[in-house]
PDB file of N, CA and C in Angstrom:
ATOM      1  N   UNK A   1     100.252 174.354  94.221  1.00  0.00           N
ATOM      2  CA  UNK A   1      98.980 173.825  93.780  1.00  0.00           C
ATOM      3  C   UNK A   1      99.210 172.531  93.007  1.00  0.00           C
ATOM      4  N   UNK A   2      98.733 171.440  93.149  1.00  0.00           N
ATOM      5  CA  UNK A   2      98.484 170.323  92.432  1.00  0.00           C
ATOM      6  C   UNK A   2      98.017 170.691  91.210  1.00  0.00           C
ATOM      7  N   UNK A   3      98.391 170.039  90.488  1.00  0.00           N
ATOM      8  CA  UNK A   3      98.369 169.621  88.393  1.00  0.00           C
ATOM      9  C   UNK A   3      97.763 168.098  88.258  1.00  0.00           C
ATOM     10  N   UNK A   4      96.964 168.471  87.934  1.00  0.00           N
ATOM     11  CA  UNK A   4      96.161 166.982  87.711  1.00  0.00           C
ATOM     12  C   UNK A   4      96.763 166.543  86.393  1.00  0.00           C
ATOM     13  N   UNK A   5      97.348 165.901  86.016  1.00  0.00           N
ATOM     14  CA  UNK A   5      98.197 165.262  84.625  1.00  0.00           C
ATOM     15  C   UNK A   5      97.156 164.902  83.951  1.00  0.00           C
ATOM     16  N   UNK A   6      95.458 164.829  83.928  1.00  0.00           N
ATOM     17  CA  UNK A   6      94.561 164.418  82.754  1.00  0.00           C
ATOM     18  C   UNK A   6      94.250 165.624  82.185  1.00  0.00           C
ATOM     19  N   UNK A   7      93.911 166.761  83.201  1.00  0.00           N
ATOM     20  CA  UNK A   7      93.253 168.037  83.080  1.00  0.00           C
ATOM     21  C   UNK A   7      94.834 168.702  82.163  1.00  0.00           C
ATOM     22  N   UNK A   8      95.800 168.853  82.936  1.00  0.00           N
ATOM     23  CA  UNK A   8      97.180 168.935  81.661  1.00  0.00           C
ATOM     24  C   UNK A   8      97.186 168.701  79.907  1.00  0.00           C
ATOM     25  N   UNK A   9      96.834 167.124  79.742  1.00  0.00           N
ATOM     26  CA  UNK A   9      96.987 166.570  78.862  1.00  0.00           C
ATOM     27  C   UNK A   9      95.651 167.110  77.823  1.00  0.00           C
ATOM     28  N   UNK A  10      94.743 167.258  78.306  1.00  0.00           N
ATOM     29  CA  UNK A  10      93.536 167.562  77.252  1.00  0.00           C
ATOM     30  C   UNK A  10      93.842 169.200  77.253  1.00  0.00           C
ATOM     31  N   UNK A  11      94.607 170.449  78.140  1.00  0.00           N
ATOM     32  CA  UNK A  11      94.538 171.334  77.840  1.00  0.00           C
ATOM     33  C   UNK A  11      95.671 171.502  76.910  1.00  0.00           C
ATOM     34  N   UNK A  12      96.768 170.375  77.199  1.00  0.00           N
ATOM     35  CA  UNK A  12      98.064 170.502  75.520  1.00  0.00           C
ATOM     36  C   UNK A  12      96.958 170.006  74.712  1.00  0.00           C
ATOM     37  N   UNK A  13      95.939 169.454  74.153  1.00  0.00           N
ATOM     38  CA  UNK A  13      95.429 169.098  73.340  1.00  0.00           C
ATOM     39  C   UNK A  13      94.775 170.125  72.841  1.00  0.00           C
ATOM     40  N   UNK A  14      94.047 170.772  73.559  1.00  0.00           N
ATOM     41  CA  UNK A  14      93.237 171.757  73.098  1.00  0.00           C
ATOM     42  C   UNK A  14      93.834 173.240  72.630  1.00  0.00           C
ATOM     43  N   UNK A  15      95.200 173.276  73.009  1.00  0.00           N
ATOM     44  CA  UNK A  15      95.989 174.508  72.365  1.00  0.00           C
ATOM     45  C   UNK A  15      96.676 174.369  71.459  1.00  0.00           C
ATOM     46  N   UNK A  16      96.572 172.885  71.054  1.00  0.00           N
ATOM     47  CA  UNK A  16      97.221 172.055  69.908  1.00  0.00           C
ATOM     48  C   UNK A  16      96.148 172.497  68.605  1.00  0.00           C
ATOM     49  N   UNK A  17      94.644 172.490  69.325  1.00  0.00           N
ATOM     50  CA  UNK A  17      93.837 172.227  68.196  1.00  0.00           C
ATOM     51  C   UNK A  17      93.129 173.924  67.961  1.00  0.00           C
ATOM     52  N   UNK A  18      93.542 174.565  69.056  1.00  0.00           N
ATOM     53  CA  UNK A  18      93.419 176.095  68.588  1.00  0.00           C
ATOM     54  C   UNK A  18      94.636 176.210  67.760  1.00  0.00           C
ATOM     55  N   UNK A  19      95.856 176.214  67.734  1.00  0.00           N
ATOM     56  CA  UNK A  19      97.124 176.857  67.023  1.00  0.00           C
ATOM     57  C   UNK A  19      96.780 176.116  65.754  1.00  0.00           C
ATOM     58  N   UNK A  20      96.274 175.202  65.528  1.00  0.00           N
ATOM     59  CA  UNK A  20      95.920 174.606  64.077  1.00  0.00           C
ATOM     60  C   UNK A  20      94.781 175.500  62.857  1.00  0.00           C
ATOM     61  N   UNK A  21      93.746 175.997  63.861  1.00  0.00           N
ATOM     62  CA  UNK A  21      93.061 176.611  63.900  1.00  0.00           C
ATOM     63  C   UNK A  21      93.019 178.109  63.426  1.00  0.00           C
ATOM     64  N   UNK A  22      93.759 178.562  64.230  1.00  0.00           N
ATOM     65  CA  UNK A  22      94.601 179.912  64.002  1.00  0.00           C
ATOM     66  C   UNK A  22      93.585 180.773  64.638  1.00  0.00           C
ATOM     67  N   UNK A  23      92.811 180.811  65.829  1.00  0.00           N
ATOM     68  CA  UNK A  23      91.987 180.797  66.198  1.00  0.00           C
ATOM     69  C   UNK A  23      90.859 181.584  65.896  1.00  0.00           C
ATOM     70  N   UNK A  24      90.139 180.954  65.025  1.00  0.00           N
ATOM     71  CA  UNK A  24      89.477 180.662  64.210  1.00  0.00           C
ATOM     72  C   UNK A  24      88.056 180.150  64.895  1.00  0.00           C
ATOM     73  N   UNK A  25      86.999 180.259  65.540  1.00  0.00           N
ATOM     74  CA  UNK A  25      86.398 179.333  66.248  1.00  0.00           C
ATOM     75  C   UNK A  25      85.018 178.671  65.577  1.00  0.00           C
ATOM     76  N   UNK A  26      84.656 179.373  64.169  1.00  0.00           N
ATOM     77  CA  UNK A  26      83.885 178.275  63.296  1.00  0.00           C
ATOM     78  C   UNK A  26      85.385 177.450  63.252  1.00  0.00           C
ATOM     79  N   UNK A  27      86.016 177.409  62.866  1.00  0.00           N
ATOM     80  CA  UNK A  27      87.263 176.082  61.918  1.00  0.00           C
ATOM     81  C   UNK A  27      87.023 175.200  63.359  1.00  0.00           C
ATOM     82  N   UNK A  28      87.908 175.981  64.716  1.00  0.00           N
ATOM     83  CA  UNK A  28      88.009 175.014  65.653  1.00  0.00           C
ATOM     84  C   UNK A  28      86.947 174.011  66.477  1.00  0.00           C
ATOM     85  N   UNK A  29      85.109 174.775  66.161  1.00  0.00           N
ATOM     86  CA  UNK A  29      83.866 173.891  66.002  1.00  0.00           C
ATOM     87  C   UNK A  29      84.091 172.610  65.178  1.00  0.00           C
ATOM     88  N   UNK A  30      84.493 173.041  63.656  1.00  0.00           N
ATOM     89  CA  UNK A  30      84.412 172.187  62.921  1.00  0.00           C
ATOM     90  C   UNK A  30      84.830 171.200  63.620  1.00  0.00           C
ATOM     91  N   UNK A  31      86.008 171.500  63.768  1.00  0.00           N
ATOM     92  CA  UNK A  31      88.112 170.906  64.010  1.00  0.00           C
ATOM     93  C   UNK A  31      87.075 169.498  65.267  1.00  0.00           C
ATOM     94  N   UNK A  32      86.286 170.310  66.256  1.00  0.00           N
ATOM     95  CA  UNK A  32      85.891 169.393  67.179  1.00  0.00           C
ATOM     96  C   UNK A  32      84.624 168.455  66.939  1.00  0.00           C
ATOM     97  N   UNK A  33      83.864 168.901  65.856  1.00  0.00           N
ATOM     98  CA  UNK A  33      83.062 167.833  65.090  1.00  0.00           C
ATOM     99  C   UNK A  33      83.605 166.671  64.795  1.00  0.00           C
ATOM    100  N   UNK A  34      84.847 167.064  63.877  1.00  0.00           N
ATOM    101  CA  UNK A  34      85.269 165.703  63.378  1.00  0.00           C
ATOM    102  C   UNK A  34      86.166 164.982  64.431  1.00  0.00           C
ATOM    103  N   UNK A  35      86.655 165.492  65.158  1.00  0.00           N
ATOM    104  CA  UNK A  35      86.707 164.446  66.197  1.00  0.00           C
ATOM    105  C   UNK A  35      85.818 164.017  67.094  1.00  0.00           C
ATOM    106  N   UNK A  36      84.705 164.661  66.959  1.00  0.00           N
ATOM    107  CA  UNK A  36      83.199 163.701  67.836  1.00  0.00           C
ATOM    108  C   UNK A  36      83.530 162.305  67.342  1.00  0.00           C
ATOM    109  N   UNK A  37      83.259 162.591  65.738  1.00  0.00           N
ATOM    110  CA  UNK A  37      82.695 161.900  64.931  1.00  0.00           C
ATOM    111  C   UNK A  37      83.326 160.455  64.589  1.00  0.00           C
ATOM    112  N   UNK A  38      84.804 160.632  65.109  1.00  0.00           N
ATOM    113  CA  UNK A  38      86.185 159.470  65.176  1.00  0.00           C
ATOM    114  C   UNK A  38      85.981 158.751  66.655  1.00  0.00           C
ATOM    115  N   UNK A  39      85.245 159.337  67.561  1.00  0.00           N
ATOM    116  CA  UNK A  39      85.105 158.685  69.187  1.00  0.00           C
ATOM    117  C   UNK A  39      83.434 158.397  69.394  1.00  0.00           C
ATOM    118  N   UNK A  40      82.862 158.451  67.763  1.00  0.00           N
ATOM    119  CA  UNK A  40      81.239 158.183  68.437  1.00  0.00           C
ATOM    120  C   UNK A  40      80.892 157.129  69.020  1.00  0.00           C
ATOM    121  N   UNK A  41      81.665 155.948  69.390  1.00  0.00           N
ATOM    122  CA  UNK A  41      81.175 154.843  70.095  1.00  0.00           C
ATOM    123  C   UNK A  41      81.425 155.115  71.658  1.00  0.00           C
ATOM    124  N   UNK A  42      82.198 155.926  71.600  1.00  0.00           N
ATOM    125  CA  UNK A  42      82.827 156.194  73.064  1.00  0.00           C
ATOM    126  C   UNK A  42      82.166 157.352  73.900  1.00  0.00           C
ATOM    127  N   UNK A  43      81.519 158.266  72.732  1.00  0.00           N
ATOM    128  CA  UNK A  43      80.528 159.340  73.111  1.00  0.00           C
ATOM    129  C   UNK A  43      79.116 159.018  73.769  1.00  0.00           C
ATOM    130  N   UNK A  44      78.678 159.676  75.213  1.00  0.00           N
ATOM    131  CA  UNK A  44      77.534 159.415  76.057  1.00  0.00           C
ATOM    132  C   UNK A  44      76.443 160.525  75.080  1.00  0.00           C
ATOM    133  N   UNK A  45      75.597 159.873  74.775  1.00  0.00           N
ATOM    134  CA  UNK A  45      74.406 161.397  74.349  1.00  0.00           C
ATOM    135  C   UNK A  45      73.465 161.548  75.554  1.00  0.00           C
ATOM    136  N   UNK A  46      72.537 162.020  75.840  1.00  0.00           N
ATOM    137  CA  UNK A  46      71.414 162.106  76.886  1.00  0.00           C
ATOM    138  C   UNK A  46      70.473 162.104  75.754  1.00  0.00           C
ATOM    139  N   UNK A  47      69.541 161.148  75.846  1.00  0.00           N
ATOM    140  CA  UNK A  47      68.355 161.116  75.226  1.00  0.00           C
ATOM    141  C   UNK A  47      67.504 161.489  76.253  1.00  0.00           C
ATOM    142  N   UNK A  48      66.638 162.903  75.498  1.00  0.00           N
ATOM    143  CA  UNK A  48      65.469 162.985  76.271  1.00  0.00           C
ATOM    144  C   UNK A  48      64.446 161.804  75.765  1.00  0.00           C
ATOM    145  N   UNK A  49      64.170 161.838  77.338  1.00  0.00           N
ATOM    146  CA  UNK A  49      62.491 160.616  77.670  1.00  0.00           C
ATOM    147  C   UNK A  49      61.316 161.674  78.573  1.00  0.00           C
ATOM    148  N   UNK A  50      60.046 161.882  77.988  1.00  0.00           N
ATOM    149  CA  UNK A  50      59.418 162.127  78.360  1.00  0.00           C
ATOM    150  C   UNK A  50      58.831 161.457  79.403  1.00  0.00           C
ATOM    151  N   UNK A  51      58.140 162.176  80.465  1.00  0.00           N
ATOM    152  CA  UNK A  51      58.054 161.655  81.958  1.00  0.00           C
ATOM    153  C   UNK A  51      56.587 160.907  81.813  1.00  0.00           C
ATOM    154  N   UNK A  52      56.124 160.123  82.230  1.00  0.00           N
ATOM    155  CA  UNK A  52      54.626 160.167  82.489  1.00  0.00           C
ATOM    156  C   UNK A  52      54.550 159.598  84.019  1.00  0.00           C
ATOM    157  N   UNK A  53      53.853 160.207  84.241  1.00  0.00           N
ATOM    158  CA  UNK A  53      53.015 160.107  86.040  1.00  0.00           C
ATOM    159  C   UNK A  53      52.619 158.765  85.820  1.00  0.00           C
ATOM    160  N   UNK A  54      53.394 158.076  86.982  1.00  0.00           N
ATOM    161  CA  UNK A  54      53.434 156.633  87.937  1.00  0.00           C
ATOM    162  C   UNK A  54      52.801 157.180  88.865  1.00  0.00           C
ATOM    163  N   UNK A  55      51.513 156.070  89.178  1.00  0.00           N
ATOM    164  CA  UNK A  55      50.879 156.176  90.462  1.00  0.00           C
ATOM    165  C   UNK A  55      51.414 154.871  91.371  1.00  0.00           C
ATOM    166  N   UNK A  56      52.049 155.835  92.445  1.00  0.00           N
ATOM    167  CA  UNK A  56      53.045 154.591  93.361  1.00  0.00           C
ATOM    168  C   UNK A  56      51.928 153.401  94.036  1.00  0.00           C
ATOM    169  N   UNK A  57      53.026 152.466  94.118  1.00  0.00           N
ATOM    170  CA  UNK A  57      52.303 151.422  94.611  1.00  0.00           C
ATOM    171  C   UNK A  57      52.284 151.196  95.557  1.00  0.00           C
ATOM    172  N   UNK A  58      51.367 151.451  97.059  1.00  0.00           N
ATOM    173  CA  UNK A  58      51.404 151.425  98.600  1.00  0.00           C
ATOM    174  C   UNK A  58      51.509 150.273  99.050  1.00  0.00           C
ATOM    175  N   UNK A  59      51.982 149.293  99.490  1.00  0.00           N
ATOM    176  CA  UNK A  59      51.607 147.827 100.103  1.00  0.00           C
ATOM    177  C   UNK A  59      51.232 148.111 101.367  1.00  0.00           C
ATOM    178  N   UNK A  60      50.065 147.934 101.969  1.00  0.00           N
ATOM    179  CA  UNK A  60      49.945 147.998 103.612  1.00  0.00           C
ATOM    180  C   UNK A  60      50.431 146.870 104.320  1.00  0.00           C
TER     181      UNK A  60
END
């Protein structure tokens, strides 16, 4: 089976940041807050936008 070396690298990361943890999963929430909070320029949010009805425009 193929090993994708990105999917690798973030799962050593993430057993890095459980064993810190002691697994713990309020601490390791926290643990991943504050690293939101160090990449927030780099972080996508989804802002909800409410829809409103467009009446399309037909050209004959």
């Amino acid at each position: 089976m193929w090993k994708d070396p990105i999917v690798e690298e973030v799962r050593k990361h993430r057993r890095e940041i459980e064993l810190e943890c002691n697994g713990n999963y309020s601490l390791l929430f926290a643990r991943a807050k504050e690293i939101e909070k160090s990449f927030k320029g780099r972080l996508v949010s989804k802002t909800s936008k409410k829809r409103t009805k467009e009446k399309s425009k037909v050209t004959a």
